[in-house]
Protein backbone atom coordinates (compact mmCIF):
# COMPACT_ATOMS: atom_id res chain seq x y z
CA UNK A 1 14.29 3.53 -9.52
CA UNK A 2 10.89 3.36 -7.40
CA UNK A 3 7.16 2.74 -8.64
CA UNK A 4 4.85 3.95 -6.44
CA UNK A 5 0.73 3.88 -7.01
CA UNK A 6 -1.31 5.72 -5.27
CA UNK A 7 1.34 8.29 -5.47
CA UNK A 8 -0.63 11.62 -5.33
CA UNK A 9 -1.61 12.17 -1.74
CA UNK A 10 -1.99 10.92 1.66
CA UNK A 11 0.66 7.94 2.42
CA UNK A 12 1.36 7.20 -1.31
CA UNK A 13 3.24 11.17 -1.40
CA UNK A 14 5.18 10.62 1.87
CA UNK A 15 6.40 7.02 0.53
CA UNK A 16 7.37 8.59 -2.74
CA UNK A 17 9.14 11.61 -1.05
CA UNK A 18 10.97 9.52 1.42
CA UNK A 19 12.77 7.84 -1.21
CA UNK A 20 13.08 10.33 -3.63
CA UNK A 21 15.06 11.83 0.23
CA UNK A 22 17.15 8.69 -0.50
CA UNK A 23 17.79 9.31 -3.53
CA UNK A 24 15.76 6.82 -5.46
CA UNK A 25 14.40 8.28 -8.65
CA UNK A 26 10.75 7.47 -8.31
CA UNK A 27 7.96 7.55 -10.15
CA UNK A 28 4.30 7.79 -9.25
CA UNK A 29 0.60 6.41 -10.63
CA UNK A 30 -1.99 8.18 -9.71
CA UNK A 31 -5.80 9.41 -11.35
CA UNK A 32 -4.70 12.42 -10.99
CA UNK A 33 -1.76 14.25 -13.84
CA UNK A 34 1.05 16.27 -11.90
CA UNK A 35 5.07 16.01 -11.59
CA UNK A 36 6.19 13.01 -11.42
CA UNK A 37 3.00 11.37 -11.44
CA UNK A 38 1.69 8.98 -14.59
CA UNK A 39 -1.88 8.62 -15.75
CA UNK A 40 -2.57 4.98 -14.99
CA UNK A 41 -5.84 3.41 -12.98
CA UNK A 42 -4.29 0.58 -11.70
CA UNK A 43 -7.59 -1.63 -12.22
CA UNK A 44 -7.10 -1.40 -15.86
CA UNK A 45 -4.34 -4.16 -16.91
CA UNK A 46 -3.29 -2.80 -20.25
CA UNK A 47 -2.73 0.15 -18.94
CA UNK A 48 -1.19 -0.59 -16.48
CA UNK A 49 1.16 -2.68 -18.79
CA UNK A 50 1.45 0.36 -21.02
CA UNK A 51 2.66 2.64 -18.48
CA UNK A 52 5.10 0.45 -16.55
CA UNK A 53 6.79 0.09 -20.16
CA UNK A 54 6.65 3.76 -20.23
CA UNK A 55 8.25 4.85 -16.90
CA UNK A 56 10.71 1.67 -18.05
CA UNK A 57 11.93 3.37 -21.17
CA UNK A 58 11.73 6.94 -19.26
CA UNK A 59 13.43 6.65 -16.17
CA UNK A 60 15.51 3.07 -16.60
CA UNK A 61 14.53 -0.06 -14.60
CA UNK A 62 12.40 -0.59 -12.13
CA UNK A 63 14.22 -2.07 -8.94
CA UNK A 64 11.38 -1.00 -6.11
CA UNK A 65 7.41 -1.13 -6.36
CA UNK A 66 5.12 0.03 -3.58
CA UNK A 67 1.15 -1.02 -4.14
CA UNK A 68 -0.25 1.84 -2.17
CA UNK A 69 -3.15 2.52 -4.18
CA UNK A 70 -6.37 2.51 -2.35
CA UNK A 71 -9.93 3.75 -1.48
CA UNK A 72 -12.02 3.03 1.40
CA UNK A 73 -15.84 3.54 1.47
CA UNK A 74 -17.58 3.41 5.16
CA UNK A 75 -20.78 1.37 5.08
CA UNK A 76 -23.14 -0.94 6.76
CA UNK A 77 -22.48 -4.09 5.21
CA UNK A 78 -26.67 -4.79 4.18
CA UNK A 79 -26.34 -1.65 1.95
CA UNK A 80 -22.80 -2.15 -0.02
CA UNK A 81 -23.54 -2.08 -3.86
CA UNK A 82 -22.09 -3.68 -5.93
CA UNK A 83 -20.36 -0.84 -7.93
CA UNK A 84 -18.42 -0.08 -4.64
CA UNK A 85 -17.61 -3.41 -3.63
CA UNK A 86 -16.36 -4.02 -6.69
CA UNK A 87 -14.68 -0.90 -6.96
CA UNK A 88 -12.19 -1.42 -3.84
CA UNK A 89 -11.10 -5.06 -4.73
CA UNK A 90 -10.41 -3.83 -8.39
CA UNK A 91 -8.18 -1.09 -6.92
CA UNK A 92 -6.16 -2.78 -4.16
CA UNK A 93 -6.26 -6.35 -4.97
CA UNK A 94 -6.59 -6.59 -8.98
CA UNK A 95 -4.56 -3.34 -9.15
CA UNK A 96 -1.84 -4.58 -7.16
CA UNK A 97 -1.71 -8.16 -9.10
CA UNK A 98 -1.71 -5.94 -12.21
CA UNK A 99 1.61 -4.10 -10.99
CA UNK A 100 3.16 -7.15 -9.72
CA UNK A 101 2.83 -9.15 -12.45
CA UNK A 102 4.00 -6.19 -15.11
CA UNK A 103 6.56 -5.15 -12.80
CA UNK A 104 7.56 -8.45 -11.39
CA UNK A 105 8.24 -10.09 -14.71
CA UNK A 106 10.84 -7.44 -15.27
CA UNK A 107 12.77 -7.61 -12.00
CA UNK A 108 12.63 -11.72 -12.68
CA UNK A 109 14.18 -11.04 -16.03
CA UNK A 110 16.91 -9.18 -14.37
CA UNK A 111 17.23 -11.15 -11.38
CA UNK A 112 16.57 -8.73 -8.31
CA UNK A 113 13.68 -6.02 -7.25
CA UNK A 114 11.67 -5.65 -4.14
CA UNK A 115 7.87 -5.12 -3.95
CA UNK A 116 6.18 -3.40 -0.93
CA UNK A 117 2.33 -3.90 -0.75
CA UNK A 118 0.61 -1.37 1.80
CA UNK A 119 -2.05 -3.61 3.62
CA UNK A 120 -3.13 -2.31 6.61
CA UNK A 121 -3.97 -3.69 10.32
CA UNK A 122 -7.89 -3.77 8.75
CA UNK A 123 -6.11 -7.50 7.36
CA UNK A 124 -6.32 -8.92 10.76
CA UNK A 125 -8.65 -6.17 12.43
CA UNK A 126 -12.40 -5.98 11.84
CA UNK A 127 -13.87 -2.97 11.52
CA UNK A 128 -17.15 -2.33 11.53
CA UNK A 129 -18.57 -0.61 7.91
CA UNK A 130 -15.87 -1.81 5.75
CA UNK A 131 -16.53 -5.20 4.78
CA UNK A 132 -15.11 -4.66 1.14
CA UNK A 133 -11.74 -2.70 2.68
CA UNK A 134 -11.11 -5.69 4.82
CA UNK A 135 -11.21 -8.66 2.59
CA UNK A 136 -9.20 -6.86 -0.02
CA UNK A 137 -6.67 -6.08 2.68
CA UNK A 138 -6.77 -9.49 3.90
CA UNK A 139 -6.63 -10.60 0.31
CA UNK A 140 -3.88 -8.31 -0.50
CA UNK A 141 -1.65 -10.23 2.85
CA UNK A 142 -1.66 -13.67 1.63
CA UNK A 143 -0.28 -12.29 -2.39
CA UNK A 144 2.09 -10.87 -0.35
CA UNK A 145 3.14 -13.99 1.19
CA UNK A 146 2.74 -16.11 -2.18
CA UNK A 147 4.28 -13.74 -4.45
CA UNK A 148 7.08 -13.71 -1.66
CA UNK A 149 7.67 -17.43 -1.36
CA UNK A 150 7.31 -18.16 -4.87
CA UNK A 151 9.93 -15.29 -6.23
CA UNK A 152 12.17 -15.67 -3.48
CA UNK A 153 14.81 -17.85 -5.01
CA UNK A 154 14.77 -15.83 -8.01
CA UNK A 155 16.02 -12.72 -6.53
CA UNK A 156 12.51 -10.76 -5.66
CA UNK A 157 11.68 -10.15 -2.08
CA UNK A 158 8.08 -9.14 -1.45
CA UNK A 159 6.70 -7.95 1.73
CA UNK A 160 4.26 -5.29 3.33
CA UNK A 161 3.30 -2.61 5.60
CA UNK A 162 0.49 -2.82 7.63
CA UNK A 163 -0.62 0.61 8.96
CA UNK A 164 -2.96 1.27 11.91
CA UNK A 165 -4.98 4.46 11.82
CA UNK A 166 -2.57 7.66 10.10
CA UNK A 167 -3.40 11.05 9.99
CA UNK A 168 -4.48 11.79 6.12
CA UNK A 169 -5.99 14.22 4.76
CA UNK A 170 -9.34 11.12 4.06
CA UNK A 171 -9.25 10.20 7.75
CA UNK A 172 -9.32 13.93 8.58
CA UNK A 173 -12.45 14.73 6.39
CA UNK A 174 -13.75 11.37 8.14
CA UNK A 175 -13.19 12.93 11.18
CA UNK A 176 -14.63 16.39 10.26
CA UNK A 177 -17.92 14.74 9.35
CA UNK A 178 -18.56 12.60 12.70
CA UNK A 179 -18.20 9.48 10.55
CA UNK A 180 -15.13 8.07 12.94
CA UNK A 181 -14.13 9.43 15.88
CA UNK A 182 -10.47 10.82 16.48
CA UNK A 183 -10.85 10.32 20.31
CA UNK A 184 -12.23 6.46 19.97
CA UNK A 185 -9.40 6.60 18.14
CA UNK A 186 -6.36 7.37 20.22
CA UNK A 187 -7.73 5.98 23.13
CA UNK A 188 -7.89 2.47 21.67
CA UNK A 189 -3.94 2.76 20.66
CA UNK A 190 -1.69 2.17 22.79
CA UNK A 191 0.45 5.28 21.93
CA UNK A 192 -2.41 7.53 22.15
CA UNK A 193 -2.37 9.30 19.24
CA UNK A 194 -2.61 8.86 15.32
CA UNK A 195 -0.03 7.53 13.17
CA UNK A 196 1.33 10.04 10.44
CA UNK A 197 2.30 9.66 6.54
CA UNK A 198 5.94 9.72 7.06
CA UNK A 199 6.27 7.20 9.46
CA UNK A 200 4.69 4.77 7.23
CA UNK A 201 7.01 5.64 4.49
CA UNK A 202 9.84 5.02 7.05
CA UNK A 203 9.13 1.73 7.37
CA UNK A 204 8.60 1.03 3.33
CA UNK A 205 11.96 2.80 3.08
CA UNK A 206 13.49 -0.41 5.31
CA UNK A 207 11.64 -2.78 3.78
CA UNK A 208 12.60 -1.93 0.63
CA UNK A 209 16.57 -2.02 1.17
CA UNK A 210 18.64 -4.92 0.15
CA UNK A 211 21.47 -3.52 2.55
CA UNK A 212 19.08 -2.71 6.02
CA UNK A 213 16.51 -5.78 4.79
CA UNK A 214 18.55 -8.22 2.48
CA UNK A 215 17.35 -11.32 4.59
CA UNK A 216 13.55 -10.50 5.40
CA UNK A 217 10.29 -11.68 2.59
CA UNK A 218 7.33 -12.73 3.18
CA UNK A 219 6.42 -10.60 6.08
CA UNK A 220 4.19 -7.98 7.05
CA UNK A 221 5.76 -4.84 9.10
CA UNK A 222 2.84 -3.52 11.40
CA UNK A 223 3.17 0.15 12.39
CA UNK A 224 0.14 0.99 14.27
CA UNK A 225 1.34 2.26 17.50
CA UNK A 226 0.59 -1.02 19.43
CA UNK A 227 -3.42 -1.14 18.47
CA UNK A 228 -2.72 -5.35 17.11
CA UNK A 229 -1.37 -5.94 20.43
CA UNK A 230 -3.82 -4.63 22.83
CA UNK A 231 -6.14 -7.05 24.11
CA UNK A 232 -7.73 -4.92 27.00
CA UNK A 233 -11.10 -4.45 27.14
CA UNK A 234 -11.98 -2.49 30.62
C-alpha cells in the first residue's frame, strides 16, 4: 500500500489517485479529515508515529511513501518572520524526516519499500521571494540522496520528483492576485505552458515501481517542461 502526505489537494490528490488507478491501496495525511485521508501534521513526530502505526494496522504494510506535503509563502526575504520560516522547514524538511524515519524503519524491518520525496526545480532554481521554500527544497534533495545511499543495500530505494511550475489550484489563486505572472511564466519554459497535477504523479508512479524502476536511487526526476535546461537570456 501507498502513504501519501499532503494528500488532500493540488499534486498530493493526483499522486494519490494515480496509484490508487494502479491499484495501490493508498492512504493519505493531510490537515484536513475526508476519505481516505488521516489527521496527521506531519511537523509533529508523535503523531506522525501514531498515525503511520495506524494506517499500518488499518490497511497492512506500507511498501510506497510520497513526502508531498508542502506550503509556500511569497516574500521579500528582509521581511520573513520567523513563524513562517519556521513554518515551511517544519513541514517539508522535518515533516518528511518524520515520515521517513517512521516509515523507513518499517520497510528496513521487512527488507523492501520505496520513498518518493516531491522537491521541486526551486532546489536548484532561485526564485526571488521564497528564501524559506528554497532551502527546504534544497534541503529536502540532499536527504534524498543520503537516505538513498545509506538504505540502498538494505532493500529501500529513495528518490524524488522535482516539479517546475504546475497548474494548482495555489498557483492559480497566485495568479488571480498579480502575485506571479502566468505569462512570465510560460514564456520562460521551454514548452510554453504550465505543468499539470497528473503529470507529476506520472512520474512518482515510475519512480515508485520496482518492475519500471528496480535499478534507479538516489536521483531526482525533473519534470518541468525544459525550464532547468534553458540557459537563454535574449
Amino acid at each position: 500500500m501507498a502513504l501519501v502526505t499532503g494528500a488532500a489537494r493540488g499534486i498530493g490528490a493526483a499522486i494519490a489517485a494515480e496509484l490508487s488507478r494502479r491499484g495501490d491501496v493508498v492512504a493519505g495525511f493531510d490537515l484536513s479529515g475526508e476519505e481516505g485521508i488521516y489527521l496527521c501534521d506531519v511537523s509533529d513526530p508523535a503523531r506522525v508515529e501514531h498515525c503511520v502505526a495506524l494506517v499500518e494496522s488499518e490497511l497492512g504494510p506500507i511498501e510506497l511513501l510520497v513526502n508531498n506535503a508542502g506550503l509556500s509563502v511569497i516574500a521579500p526575504s528582509e521581511e520573513l518572520s520567523d513563524e513562517v520560516w519556521r513554518r515551511q522547514f517544519a513541514v517539508m524538511v522535518d515533516g518528511a524526516f518524520y515520515c521517513a524515519r517512521s516509515v523507513g524503519k518499517r520497510m528496513l524491518a521487512r527488507g523492501r519499500g520505496s520513498i518518493v520525496n516531491i522537491t521541486s526545480i526551486n532546489a536548484t532554481e532561485a526564485f526571488p521571494g521564497r528564501l524559506a521554500y528554497c532551502a527546504a527544497k534544497a534541503a529536502l534533495s540532499m536527504m534524498t540522496e543520503v537516505l538513498a545511499i545509506e538504505w540502498a543495500g538494505r532493500g529501500i530505494r529513495v528518490n524524488a520528483v522535482a516539479p517546475g511550475v504546475v497548474r494548482t489550484d495555489l498557483v492559480d489563486e497566485a495568479i488571480r492576485s498579480g502575485v506571479v505572472s502566468e505569462a512570465l511564466y510560460t514564456s520562460r519554459t521551454p514548452v510554453r505552458r504550465l505543468g499539470n497535477p497528473e503529470e507529476i504523479a506520472r512520474a512518482v508512479a515510475f519512480l515508485a515501481s520496482d518492475h519500471e524502476a528496480g535499478f534507479v536511487t538516489g536521483t531526482t526526476l525533473v519534470v518541468d517542461g525544459g525550464w532547468s535546461a534553458y540557459g537563454y537570456a535574449g
